[in-house]
C-alpha atoms as a PDB file:
ATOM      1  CA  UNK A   1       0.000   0.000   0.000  1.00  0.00           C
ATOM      2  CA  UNK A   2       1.552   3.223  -1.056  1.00  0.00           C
ATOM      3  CA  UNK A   3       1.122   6.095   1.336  1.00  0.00           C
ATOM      4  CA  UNK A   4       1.945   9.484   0.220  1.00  0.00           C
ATOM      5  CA  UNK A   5       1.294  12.580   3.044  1.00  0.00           C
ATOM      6  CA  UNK A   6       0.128  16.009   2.805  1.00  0.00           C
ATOM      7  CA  UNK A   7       0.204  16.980   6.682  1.00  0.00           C
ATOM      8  CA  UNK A   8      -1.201  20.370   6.349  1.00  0.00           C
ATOM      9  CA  UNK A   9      -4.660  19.750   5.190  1.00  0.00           C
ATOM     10  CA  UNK A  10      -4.503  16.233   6.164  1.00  0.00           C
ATOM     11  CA  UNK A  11      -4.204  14.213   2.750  1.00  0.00           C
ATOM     12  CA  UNK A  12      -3.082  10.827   2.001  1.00  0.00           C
ATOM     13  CA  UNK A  13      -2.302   8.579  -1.059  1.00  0.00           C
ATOM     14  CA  UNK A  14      -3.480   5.008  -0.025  1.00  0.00           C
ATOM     15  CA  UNK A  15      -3.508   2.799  -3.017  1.00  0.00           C
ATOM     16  CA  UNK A  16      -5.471   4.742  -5.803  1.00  0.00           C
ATOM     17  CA  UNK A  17      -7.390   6.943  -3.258  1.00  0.00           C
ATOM     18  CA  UNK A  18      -7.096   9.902  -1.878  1.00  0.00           C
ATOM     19  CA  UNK A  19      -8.193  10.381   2.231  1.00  0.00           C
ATOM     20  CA  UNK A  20      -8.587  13.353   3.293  1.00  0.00           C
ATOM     21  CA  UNK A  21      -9.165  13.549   7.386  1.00  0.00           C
ATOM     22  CA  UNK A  22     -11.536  16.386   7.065  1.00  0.00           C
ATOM     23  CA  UNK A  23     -11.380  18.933  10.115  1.00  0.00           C
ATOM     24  CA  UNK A  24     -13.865  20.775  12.446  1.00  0.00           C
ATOM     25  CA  UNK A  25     -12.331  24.337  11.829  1.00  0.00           C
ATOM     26  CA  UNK A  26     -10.839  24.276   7.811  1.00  0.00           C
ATOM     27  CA  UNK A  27     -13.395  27.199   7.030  1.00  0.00           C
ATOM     28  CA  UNK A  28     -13.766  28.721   3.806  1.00  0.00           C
ATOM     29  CA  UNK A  29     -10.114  29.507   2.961  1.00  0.00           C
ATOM     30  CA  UNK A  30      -9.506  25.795   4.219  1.00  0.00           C
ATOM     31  CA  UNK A  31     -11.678  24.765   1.953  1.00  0.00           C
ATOM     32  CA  UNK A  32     -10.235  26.075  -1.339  1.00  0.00           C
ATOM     33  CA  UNK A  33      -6.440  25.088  -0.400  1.00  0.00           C
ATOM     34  CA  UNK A  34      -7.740  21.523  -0.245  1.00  0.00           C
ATOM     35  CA  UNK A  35      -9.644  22.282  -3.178  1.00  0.00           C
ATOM     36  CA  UNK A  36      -6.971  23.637  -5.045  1.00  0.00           C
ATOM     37  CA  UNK A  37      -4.548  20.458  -3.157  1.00  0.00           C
ATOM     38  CA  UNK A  38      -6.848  17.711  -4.195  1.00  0.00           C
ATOM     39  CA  UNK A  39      -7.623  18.797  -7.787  1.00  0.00           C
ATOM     40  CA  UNK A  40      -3.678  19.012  -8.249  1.00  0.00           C
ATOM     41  CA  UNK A  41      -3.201  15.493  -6.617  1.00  0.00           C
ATOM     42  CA  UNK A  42      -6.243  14.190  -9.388  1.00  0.00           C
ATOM     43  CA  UNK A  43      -4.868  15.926 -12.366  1.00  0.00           C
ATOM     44  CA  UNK A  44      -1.474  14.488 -11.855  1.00  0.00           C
ATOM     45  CA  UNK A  45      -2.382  10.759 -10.583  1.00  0.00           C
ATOM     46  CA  UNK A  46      -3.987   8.195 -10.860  1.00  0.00           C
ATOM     47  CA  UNK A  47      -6.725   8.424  -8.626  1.00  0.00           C
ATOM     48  CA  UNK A  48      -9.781   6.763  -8.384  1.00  0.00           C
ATOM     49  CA  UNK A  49     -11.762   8.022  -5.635  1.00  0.00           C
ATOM     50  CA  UNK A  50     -11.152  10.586  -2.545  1.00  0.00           C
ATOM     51  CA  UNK A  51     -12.555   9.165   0.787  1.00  0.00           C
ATOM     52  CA  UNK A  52     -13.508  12.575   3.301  1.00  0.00           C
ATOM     53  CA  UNK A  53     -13.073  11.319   6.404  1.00  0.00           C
ATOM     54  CA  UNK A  54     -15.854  12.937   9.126  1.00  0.00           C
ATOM     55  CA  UNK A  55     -15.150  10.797  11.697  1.00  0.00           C
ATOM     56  CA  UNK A  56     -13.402  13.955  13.615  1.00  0.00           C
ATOM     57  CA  UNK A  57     -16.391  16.346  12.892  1.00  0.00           C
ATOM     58  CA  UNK A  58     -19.197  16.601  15.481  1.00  0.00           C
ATOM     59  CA  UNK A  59     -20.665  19.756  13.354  1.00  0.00           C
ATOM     60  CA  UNK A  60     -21.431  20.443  10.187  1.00  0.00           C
ATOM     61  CA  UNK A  61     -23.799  23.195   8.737  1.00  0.00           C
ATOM     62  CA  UNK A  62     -26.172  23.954   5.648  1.00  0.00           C
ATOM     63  CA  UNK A  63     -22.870  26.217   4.381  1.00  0.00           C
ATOM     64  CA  UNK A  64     -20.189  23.785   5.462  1.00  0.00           C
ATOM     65  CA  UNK A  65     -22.078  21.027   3.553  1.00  0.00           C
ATOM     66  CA  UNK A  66     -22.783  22.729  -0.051  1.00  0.00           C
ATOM     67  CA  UNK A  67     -18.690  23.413   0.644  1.00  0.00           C
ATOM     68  CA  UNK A  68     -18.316  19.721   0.314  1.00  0.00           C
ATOM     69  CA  UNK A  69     -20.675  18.734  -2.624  1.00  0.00           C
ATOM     70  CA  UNK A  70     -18.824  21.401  -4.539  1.00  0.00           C
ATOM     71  CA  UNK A  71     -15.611  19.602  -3.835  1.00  0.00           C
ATOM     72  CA  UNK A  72     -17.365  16.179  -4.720  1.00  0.00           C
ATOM     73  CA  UNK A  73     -18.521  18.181  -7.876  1.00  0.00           C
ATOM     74  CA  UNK A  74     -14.614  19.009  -8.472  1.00  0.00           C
ATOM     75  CA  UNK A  75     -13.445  15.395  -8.086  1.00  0.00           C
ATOM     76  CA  UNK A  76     -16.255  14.082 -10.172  1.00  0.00           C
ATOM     77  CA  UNK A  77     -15.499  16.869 -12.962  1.00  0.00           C
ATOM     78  CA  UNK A  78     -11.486  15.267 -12.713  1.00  0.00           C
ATOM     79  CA  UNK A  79     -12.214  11.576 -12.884  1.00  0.00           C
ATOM     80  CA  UNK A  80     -12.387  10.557  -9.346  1.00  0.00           C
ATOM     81  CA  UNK A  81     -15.629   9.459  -6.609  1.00  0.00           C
ATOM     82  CA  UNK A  82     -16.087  11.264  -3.709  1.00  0.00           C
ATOM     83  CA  UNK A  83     -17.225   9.353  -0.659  1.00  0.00           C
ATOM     84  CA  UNK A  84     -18.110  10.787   2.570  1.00  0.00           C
ATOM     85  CA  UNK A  85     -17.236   8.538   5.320  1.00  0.00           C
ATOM     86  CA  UNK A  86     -17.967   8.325   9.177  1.00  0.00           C
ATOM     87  CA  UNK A  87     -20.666  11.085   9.605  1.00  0.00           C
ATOM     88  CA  UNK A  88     -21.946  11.111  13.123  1.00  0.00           C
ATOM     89  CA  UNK A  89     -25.329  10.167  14.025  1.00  0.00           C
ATOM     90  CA  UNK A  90     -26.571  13.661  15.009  1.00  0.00           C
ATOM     91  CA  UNK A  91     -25.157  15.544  11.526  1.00  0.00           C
ATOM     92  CA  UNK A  92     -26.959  12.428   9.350  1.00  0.00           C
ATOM     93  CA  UNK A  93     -29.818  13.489  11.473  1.00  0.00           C
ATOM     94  CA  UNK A  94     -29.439  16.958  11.093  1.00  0.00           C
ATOM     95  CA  UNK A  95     -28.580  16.567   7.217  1.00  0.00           C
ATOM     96  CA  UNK A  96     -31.359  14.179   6.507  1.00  0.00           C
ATOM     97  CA  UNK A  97     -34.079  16.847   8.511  1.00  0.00           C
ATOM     98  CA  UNK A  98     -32.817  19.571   6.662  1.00  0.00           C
ATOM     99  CA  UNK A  99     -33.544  17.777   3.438  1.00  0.00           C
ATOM    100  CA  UNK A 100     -29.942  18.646   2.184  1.00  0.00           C
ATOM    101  CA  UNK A 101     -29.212  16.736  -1.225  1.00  0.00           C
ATOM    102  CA  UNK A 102     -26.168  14.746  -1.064  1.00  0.00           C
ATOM    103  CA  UNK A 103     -25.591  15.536  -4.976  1.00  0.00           C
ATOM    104  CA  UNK A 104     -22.682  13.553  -6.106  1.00  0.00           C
ATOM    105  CA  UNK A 105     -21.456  12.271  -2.733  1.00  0.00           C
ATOM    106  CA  UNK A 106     -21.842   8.778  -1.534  1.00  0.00           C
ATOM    107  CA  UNK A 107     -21.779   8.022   1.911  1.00  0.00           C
ATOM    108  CA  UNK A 108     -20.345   5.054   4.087  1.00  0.00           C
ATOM    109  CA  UNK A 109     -20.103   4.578   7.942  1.00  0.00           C
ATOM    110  CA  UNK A 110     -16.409   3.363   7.568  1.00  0.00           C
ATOM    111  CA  UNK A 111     -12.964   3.546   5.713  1.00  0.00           C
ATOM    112  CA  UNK A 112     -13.643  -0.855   5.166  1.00  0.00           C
ATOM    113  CA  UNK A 113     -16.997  -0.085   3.473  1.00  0.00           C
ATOM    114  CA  UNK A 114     -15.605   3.170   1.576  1.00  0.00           C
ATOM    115  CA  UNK A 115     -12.591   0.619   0.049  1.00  0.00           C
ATOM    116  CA  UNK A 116     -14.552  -2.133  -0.310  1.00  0.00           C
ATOM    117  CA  UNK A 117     -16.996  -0.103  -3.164  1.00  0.00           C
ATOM    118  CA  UNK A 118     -14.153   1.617  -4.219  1.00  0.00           C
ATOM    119  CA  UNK A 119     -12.405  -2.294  -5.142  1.00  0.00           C
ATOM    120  CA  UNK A 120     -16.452  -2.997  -6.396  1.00  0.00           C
ATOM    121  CA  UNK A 121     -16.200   0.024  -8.671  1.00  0.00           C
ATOM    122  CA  UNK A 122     -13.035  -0.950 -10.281  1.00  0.00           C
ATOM    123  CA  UNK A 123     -14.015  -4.842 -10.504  1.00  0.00           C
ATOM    124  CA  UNK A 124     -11.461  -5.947  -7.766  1.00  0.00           C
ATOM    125  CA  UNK A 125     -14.121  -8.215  -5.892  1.00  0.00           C
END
């Protein structure tokens, strides 16, 4: 498994992913380094899919959230799947009541289920 690391805005190369350990206070100008990091690390790999990893977040908001489907819109526009994994119970509660459309994300309670459709995607199981 090749890992490559991007410390500041917490990115990783595992395999043909990208994970991204998304955090509580990245904020608008956090949001369009990684952005900016992760379209970089798509135009010049060979990546797959990027995994953003919630499991850190207790909050997310209406704003916060659009923030990510435009990313997901980004990766999808470069090649790749974005999968949102490990989204507490209260912000799936508070997503899902709010009626927020998950537009091109797919979502997964863990990094196992998030590989194992990546591996379905590409025919690997």
């Amino acid at each position: 498994m090749t890992m490559q690391l991007n410390n500041d805005l917490g990115i990783a190369d595992v395999a043909d992913c990208i994970v991204v350990s998304m955090r509580p206070d990245l904020g608008d100008d956090g949001m369009q380094m990684l952005m900016q990091a992760l379209s970089q690390r798509l135009v010049h790999g060979r990546h797959h899919a990027v995994l953003l990893d919630f499991s850190g977040v207790m909050l997310l908001d209406h704003h916060e959230f659009r923030q990510v489907r435009k990313l997901a819109e980004v990766c999808r526009l470069l090649g790749a799947i974005c999968l949102l994994v490990g989204l507490n119970a209260g912000i799936a509660a508070f997503l899902a009541l709010a009626e927020a459309q998950p537009g091109p994300l797919r979502c997964f309670i863990d990094m196992d289920d998030a590989f194992a459709h990546v591996r379905r995607l590409k025919g690997g199981e």
